[in-house]
PDB file of N, CA and C in Angstrom:
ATOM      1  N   UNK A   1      -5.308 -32.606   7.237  1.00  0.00           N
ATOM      2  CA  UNK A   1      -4.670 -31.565   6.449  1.00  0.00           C
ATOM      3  C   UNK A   1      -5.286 -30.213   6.804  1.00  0.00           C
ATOM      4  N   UNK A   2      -4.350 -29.280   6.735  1.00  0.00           N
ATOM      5  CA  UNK A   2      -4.758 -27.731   7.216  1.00  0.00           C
ATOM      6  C   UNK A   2      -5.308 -27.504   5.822  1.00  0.00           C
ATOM      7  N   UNK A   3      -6.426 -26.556   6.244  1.00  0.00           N
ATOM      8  CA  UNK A   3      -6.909 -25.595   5.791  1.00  0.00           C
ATOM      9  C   UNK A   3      -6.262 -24.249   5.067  1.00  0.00           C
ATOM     10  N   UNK A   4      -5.599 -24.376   3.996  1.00  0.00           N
ATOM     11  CA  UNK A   4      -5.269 -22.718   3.996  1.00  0.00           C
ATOM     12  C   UNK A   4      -5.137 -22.213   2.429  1.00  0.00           C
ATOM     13  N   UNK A   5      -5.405 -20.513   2.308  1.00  0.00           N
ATOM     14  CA  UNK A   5      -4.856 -20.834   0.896  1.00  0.00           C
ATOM     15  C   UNK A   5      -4.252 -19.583   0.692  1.00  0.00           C
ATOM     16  N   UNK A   6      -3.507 -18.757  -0.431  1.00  0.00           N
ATOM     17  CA  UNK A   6      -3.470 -17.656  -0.872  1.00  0.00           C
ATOM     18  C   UNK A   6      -3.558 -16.971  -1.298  1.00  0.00           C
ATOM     19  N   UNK A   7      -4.170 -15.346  -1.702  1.00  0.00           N
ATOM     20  CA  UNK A   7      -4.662 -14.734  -2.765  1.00  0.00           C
ATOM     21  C   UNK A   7      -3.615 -14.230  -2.780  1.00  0.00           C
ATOM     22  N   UNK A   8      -3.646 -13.344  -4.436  1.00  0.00           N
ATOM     23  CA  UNK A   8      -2.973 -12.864  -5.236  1.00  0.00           C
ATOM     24  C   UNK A   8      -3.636 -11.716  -5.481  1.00  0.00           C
ATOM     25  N   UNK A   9      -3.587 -10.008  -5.264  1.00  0.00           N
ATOM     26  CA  UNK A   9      -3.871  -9.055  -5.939  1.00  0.00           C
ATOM     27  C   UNK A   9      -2.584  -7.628  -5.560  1.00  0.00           C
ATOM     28  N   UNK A  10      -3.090  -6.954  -6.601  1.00  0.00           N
ATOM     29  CA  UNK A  10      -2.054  -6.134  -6.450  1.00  0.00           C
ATOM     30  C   UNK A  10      -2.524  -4.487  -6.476  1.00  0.00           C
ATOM     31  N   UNK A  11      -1.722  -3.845  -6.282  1.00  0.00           N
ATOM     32  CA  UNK A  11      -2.099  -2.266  -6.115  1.00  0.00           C
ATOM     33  C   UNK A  11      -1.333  -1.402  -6.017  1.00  0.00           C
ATOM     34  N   UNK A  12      -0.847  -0.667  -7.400  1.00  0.00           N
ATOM     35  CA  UNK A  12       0.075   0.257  -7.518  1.00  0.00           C
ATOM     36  C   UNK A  12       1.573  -1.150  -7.817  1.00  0.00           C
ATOM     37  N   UNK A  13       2.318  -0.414  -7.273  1.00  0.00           N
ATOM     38  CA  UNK A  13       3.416  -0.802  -6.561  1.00  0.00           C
ATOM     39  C   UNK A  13       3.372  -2.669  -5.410  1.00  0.00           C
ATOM     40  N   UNK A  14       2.406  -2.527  -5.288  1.00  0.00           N
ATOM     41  CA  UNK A  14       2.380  -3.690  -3.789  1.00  0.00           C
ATOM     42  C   UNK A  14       1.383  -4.860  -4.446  1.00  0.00           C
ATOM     43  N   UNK A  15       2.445  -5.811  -4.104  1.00  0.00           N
ATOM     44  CA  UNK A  15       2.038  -7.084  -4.205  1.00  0.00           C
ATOM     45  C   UNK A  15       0.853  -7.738  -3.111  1.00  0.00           C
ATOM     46  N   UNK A  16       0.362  -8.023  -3.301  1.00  0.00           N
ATOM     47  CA  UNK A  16      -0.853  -8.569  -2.032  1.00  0.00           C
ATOM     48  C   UNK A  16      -1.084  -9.851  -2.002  1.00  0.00           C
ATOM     49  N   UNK A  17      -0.596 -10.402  -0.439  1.00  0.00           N
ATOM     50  CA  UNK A  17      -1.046 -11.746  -0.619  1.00  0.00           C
ATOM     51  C   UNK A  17      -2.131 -11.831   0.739  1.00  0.00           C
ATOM     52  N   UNK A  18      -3.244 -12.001   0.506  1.00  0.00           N
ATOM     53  CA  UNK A  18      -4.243 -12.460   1.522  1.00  0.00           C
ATOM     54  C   UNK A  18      -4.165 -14.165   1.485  1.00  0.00           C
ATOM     55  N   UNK A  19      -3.832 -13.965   2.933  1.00  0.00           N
ATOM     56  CA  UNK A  19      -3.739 -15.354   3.584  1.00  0.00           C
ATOM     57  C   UNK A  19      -5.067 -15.766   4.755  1.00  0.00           C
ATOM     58  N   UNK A  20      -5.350 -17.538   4.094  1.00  0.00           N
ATOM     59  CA  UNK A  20      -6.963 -17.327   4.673  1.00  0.00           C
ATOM     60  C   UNK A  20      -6.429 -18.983   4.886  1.00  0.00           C
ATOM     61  N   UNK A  21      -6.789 -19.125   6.663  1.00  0.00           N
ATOM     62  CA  UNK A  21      -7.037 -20.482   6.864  1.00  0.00           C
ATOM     63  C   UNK A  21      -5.666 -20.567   8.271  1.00  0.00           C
ATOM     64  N   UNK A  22      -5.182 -21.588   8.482  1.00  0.00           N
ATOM     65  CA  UNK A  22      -4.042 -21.864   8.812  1.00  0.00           C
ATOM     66  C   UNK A  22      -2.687 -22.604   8.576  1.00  0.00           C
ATOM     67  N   UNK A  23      -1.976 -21.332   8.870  1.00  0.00           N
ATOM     68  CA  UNK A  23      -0.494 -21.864   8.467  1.00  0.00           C
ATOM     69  C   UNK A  23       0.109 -22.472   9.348  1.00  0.00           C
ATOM     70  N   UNK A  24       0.871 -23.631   8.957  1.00  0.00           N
ATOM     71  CA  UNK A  24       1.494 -24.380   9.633  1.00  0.00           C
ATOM     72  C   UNK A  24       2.458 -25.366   8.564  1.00  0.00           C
ATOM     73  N   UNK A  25       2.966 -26.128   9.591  1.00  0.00           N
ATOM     74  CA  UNK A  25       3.988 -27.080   8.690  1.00  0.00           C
ATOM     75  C   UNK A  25       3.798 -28.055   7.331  1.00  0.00           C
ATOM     76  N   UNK A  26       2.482 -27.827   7.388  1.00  0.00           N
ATOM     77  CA  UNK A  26       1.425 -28.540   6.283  1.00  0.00           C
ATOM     78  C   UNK A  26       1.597 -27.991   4.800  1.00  0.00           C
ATOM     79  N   UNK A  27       1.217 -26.462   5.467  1.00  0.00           N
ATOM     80  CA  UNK A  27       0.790 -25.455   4.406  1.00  0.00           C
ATOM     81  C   UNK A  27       2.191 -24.405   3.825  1.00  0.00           C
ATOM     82  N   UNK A  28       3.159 -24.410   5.106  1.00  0.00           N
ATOM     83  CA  UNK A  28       4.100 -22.846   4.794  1.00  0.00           C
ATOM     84  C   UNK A  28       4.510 -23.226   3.263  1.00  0.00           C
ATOM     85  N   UNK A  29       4.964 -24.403   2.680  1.00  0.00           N
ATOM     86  CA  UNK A  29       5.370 -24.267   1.382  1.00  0.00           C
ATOM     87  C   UNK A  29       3.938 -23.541   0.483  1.00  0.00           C
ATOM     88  N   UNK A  30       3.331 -23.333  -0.019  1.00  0.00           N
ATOM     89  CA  UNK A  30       2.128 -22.625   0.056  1.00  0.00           C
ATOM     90  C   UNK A  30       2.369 -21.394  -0.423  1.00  0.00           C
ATOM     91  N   UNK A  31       2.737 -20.776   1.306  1.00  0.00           N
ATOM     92  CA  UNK A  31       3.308 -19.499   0.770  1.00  0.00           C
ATOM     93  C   UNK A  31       4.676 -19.392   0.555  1.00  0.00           C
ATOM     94  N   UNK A  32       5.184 -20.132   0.939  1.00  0.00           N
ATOM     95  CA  UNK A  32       6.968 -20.264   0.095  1.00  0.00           C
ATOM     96  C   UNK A  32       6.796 -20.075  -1.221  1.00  0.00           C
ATOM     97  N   UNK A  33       5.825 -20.859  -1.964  1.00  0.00           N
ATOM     98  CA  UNK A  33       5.487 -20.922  -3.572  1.00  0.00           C
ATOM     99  C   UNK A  33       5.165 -19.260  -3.549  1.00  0.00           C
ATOM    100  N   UNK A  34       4.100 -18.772  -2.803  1.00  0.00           N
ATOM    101  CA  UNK A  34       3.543 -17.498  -3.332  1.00  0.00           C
ATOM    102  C   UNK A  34       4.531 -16.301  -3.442  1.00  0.00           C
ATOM    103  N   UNK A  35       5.617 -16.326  -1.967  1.00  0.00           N
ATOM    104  CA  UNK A  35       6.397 -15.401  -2.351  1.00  0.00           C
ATOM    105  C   UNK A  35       7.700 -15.382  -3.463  1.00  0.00           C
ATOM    106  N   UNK A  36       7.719 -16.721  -3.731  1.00  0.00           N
ATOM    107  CA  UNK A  36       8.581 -17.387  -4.781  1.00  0.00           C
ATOM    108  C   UNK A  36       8.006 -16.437  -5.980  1.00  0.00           C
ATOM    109  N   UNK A  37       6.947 -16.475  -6.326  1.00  0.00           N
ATOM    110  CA  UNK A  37       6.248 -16.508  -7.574  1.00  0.00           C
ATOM    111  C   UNK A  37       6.178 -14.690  -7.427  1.00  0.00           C
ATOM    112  N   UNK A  38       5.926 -14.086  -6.703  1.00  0.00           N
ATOM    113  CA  UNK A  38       6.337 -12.916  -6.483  1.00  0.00           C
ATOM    114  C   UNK A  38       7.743 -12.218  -6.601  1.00  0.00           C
ATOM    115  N   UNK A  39       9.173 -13.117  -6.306  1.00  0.00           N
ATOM    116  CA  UNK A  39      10.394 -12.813  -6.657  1.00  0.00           C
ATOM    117  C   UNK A  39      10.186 -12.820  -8.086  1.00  0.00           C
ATOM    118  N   UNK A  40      10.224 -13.794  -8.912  1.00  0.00           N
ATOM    119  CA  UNK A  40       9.935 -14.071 -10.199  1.00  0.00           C
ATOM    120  C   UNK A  40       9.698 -13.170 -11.059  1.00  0.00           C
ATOM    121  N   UNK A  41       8.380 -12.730 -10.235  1.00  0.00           N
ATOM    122  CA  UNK A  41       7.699 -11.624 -11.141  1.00  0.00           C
ATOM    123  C   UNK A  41       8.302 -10.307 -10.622  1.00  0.00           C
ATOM    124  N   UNK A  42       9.566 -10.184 -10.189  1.00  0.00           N
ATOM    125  CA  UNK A  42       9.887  -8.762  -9.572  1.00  0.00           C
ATOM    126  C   UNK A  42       9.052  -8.116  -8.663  1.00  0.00           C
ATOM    127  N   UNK A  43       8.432  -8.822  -8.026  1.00  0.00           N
ATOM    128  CA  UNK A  43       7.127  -7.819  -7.334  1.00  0.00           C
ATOM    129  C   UNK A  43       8.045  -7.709  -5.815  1.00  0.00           C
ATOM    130  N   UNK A  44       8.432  -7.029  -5.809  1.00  0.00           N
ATOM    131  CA  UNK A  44       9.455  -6.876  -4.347  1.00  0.00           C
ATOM    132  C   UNK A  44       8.890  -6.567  -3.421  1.00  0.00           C
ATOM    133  N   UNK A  45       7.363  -5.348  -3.584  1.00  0.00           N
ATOM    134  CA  UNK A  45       7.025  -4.798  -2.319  1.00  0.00           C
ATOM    135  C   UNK A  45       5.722  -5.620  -1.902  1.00  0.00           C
ATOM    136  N   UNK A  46       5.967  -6.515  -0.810  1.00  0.00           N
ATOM    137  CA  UNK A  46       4.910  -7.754  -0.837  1.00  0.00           C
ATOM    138  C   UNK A  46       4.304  -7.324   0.633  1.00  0.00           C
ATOM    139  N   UNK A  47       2.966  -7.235   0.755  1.00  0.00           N
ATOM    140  CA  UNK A  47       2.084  -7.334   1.908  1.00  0.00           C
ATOM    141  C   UNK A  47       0.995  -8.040   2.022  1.00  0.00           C
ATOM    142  N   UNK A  48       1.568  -8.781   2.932  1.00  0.00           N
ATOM    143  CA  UNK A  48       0.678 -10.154   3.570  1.00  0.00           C
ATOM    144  C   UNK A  48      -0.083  -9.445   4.674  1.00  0.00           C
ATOM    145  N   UNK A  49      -1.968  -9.756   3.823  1.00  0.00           N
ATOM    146  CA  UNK A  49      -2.682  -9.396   4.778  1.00  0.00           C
ATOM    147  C   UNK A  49      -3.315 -10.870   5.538  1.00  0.00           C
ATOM    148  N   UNK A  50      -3.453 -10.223   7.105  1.00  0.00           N
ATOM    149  CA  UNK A  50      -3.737 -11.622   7.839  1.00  0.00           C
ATOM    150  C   UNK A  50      -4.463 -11.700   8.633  1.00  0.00           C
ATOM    151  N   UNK A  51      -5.496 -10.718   7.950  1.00  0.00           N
ATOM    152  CA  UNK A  51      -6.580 -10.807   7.988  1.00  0.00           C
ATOM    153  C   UNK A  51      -7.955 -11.718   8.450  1.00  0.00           C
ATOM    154  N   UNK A  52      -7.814 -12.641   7.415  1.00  0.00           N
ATOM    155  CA  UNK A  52      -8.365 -14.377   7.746  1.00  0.00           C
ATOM    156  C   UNK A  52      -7.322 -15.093   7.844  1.00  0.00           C
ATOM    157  N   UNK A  53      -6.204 -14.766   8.614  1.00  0.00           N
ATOM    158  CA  UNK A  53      -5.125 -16.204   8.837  1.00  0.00           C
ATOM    159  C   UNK A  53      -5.579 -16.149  10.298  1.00  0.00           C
ATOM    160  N   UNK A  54      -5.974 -17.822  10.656  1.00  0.00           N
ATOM    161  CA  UNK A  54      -6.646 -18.008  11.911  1.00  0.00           C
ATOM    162  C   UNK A  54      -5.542 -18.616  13.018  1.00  0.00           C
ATOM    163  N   UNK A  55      -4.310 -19.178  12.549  1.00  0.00           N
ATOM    164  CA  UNK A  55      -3.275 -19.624  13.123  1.00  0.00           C
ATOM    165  C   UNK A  55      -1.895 -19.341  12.485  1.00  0.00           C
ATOM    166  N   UNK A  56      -0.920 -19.483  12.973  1.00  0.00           N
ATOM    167  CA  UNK A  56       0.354 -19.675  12.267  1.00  0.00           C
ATOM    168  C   UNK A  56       1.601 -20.357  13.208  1.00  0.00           C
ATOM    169  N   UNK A  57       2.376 -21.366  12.858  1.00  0.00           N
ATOM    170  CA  UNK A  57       3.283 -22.404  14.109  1.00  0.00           C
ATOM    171  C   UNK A  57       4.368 -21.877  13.451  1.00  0.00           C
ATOM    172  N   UNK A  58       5.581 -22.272  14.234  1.00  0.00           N
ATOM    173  CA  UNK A  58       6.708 -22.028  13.627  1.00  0.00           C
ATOM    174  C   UNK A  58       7.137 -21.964  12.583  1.00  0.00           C
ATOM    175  N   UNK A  59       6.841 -23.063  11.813  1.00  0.00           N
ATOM    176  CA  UNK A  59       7.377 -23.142  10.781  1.00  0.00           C
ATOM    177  C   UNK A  59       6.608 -21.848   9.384  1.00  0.00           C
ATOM    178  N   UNK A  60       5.634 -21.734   9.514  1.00  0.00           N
ATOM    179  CA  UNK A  60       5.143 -20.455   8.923  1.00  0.00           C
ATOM    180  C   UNK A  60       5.880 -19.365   9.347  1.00  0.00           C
ATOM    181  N   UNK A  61       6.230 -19.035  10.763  1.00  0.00           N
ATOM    182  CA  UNK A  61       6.710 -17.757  10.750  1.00  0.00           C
ATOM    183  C   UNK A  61       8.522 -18.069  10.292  1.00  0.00           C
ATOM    184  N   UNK A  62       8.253 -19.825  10.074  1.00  0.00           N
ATOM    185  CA  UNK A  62      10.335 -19.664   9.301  1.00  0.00           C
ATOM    186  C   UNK A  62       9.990 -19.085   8.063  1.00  0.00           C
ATOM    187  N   UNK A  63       8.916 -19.360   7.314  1.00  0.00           N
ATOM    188  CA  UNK A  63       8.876 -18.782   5.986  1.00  0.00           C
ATOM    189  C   UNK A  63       8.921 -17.313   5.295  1.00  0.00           C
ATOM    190  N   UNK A  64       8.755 -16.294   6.567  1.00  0.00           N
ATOM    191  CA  UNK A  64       9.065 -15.160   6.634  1.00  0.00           C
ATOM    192  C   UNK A  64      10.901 -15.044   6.624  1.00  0.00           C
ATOM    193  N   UNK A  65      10.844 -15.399   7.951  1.00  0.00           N
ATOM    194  CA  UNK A  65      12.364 -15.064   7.819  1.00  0.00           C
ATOM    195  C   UNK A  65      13.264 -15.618   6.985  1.00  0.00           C
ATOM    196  N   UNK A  66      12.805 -16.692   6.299  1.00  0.00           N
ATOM    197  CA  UNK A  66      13.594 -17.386   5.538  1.00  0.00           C
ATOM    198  C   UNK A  66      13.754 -16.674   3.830  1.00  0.00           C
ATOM    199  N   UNK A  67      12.872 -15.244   3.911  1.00  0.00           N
ATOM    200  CA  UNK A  67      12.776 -14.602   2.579  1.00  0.00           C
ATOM    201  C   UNK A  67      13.261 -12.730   2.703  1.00  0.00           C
ATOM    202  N   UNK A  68      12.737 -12.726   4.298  1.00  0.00           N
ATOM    203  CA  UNK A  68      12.900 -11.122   4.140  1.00  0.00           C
ATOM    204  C   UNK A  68      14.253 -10.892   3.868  1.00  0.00           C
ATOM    205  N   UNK A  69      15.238 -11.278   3.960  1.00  0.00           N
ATOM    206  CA  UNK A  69      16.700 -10.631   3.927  1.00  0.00           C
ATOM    207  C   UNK A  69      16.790 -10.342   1.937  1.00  0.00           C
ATOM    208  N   UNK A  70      16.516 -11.464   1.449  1.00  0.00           N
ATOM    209  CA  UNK A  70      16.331 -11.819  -0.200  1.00  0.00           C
ATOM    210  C   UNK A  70      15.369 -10.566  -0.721  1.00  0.00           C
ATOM    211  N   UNK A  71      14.285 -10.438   0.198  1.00  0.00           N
ATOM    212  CA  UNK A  71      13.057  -9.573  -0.853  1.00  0.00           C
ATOM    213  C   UNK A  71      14.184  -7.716  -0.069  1.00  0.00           C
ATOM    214  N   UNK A  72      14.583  -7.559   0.818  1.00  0.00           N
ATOM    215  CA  UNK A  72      14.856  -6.465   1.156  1.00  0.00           C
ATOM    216  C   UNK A  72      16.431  -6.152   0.022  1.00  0.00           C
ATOM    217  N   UNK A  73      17.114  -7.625  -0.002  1.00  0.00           N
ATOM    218  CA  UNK A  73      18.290  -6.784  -0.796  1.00  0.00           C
ATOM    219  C   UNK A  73      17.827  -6.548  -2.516  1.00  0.00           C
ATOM    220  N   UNK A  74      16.711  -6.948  -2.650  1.00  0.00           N
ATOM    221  CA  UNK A  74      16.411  -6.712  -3.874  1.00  0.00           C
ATOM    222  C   UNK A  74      15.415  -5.139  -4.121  1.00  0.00           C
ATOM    223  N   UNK A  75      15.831  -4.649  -2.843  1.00  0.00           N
ATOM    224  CA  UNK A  75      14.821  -3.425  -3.198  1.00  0.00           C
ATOM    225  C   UNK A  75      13.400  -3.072  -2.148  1.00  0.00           C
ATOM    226  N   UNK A  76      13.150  -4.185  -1.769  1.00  0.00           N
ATOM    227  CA  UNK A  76      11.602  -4.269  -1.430  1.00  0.00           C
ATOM    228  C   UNK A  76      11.583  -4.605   0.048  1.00  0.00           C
ATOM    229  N   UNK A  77      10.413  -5.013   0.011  1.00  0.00           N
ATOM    230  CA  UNK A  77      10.015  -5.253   1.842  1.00  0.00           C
ATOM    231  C   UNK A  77       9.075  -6.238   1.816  1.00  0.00           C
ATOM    232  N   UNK A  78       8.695  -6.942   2.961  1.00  0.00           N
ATOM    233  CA  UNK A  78       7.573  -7.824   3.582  1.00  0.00           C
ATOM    234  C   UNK A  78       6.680  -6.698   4.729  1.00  0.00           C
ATOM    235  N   UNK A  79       5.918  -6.838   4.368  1.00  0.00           N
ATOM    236  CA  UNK A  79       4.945  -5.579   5.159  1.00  0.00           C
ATOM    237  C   UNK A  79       3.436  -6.876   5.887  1.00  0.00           C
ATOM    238  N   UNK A  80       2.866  -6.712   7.223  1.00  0.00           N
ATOM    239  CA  UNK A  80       1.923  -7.528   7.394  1.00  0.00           C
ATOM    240  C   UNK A  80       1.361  -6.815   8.024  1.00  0.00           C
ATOM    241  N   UNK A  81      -0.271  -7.059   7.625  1.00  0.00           N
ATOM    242  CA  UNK A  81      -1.318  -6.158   8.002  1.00  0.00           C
ATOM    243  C   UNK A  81      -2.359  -7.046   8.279  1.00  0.00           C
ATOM    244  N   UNK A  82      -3.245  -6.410   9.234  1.00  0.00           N
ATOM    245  CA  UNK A  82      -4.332  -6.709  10.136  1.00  0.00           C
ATOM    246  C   UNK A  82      -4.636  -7.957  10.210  1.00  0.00           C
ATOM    247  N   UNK A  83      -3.737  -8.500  11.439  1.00  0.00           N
ATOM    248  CA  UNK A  83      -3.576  -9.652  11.970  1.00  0.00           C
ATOM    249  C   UNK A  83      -4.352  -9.602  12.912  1.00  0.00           C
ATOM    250  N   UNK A  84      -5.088 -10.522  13.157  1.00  0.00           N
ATOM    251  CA  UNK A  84      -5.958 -11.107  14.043  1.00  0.00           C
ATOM    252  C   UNK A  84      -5.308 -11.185  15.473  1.00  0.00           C
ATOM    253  N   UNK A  85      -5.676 -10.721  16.800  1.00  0.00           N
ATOM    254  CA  UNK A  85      -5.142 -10.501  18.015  1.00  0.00           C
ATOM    255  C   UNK A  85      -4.003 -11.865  18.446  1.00  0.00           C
ATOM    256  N   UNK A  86      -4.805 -13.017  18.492  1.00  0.00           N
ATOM    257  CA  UNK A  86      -4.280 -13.806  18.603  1.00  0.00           C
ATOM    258  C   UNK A  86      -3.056 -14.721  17.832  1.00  0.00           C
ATOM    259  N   UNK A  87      -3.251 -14.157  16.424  1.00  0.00           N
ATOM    260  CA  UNK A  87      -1.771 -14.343  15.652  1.00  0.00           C
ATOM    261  C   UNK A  87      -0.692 -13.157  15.992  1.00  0.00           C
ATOM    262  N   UNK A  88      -1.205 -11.980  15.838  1.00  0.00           N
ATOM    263  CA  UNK A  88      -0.261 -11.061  16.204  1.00  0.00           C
ATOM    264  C   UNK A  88       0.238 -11.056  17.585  1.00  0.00           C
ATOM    265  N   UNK A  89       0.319 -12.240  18.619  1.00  0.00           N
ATOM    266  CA  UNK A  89       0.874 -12.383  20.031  1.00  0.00           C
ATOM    267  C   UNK A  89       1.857 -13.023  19.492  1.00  0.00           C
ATOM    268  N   UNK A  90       1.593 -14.105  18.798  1.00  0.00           N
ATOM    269  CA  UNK A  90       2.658 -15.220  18.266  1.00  0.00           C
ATOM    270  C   UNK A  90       3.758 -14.451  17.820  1.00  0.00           C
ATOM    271  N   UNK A  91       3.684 -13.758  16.756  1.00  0.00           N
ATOM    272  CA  UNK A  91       4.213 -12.803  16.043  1.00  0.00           C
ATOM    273  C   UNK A  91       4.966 -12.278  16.948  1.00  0.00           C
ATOM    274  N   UNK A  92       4.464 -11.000  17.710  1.00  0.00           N
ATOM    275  CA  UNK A  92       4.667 -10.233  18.978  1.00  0.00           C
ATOM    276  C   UNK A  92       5.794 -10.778  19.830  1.00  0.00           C
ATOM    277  N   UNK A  93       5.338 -12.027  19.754  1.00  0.00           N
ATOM    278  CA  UNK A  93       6.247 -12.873  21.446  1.00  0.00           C
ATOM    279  C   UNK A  93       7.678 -13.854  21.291  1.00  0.00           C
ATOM    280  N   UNK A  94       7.841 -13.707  19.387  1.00  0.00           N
ATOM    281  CA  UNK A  94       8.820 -13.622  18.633  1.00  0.00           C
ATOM    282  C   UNK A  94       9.507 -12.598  18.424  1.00  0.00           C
ATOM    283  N   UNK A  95       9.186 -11.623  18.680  1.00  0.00           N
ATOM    284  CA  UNK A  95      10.224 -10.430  18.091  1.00  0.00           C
ATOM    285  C   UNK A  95       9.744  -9.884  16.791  1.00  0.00           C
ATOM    286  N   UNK A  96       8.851 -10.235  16.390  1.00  0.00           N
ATOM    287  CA  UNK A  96       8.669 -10.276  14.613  1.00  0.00           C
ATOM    288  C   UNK A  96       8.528  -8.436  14.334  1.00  0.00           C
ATOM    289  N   UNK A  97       7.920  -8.019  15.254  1.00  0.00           N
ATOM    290  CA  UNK A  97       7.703  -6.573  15.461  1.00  0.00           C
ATOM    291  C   UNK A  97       9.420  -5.667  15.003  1.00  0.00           C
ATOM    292  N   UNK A  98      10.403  -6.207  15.632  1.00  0.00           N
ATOM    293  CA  UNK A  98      11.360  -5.135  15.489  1.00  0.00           C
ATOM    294  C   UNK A  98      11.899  -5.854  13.989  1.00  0.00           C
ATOM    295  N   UNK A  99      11.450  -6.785  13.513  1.00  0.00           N
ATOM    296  CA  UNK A  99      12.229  -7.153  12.403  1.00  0.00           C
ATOM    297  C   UNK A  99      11.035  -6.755  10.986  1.00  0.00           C
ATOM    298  N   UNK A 100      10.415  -7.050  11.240  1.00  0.00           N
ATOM    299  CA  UNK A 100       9.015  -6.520  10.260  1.00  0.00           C
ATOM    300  C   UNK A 100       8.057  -5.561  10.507  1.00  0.00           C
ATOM    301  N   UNK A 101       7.272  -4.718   9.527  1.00  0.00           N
ATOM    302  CA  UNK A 101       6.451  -3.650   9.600  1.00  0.00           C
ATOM    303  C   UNK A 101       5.417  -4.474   9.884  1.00  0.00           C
ATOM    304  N   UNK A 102       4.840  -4.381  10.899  1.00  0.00           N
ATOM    305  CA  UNK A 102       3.162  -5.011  11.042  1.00  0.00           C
ATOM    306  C   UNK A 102       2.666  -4.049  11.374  1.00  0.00           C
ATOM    307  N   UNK A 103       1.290  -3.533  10.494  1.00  0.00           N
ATOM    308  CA  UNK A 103       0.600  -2.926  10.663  1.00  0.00           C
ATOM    309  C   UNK A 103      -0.995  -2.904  10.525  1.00  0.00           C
ATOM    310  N   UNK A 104      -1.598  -2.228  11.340  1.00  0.00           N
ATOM    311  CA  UNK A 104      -3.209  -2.861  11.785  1.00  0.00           C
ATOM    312  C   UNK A 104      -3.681  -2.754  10.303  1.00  0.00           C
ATOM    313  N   UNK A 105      -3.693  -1.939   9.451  1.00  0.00           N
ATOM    314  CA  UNK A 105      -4.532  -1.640   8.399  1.00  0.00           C
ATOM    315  C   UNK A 105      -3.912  -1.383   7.197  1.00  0.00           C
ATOM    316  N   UNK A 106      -4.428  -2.337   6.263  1.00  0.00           N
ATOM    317  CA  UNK A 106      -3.865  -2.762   5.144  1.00  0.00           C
ATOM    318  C   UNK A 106      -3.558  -1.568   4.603  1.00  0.00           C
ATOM    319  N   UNK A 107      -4.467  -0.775   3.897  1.00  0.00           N
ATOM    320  CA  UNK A 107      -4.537   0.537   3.839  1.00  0.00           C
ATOM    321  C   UNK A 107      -3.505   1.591   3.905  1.00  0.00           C
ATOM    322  N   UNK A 108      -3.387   1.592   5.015  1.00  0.00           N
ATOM    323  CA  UNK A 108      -2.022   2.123   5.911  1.00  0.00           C
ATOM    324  C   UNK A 108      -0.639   1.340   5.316  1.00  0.00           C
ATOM    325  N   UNK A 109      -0.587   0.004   5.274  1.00  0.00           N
ATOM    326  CA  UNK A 109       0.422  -0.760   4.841  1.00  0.00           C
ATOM    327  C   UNK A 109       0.882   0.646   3.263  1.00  0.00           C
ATOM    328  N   UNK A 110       0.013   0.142   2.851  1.00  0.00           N
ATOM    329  CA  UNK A 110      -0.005   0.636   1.230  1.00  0.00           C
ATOM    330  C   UNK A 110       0.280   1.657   1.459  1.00  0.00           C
ATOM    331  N   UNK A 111      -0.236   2.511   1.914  1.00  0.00           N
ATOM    332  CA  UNK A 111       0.532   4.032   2.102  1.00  0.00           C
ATOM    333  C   UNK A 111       2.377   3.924   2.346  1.00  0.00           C
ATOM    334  N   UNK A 112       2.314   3.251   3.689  1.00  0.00           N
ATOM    335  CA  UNK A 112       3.852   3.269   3.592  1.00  0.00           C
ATOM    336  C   UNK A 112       4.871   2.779   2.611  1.00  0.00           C
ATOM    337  N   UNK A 113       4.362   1.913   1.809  1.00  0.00           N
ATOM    338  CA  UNK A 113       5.062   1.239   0.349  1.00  0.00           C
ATOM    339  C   UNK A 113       4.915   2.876  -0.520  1.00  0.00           C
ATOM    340  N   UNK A 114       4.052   3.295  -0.603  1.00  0.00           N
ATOM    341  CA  UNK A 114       4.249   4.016  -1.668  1.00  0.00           C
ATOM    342  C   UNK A 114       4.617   5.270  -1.253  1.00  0.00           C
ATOM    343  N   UNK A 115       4.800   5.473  -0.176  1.00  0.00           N
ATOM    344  CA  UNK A 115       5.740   6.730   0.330  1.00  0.00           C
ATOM    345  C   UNK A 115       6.817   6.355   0.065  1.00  0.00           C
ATOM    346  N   UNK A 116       7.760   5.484   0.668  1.00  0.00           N
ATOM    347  CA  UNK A 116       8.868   5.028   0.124  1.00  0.00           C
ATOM    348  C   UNK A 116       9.558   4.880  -0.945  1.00  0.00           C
ATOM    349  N   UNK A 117       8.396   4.350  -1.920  1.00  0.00           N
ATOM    350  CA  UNK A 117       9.023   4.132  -3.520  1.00  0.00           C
ATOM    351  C   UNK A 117       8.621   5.442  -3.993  1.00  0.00           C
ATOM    352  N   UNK A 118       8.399   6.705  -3.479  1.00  0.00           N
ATOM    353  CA  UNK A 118       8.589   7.985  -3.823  1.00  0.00           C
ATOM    354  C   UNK A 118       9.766   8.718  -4.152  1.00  0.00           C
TER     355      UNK A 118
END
């Protein structure tokens, strides 16, 4: 069994999920639950930092696409920040770049959420 888990914090406006371990076909329900539980709670503007995510296989990156269209018509966005070189190729060598904001620094993420909801 993989290793993985998810935090929960928030700031301002932005939902935060720090993801620590690896995602894979084991784990993506995991974060299926987390961004679930985030629709729920209206929290629309969600940024997954990935930070400590040490892997991610297909089926983790279906769990993205399988939500951004849902979290964007409701207002909001999927934002991912400071991904580790070697996840952000995976990412990268998918396309994930022209379809999602990935950005090096969480920080930065947050800025752009709250420029927006300006």
């Amino acid at each position: 069994m993989s290793n993985f888990s998810v935090g929960f914090r928030t700031t301002g406006v932005v939902q935060i999920l720090d993801l620590h371990g690896e995602l894979d076909a084991h784990t993506a329900a995991d974060l299926e639950a987390a961004i679930q539980k985030c629709q729920k709670d209206n929290r629309v503007h969600i940024l997954i930092n990935g930070a400590n995510l040490l892997y991610i296989s297909s089926a983790g990156l279906g769990v993205f696409m399988a939500y951004i269209e849902e979290v964007r018509e409701s207002g909001g966005d999927i934002k991912i920040a400071g991904l580790q070189p070697k996840v952000y190729n995976v990412f990268d060598l998918l396309g994930f770049p022209m379809l999602f904001d990935i950005i090096e620094s969480e920080d930065e993420a947050v800025g752009k959420f709250t420029a927006s909801s300006e």
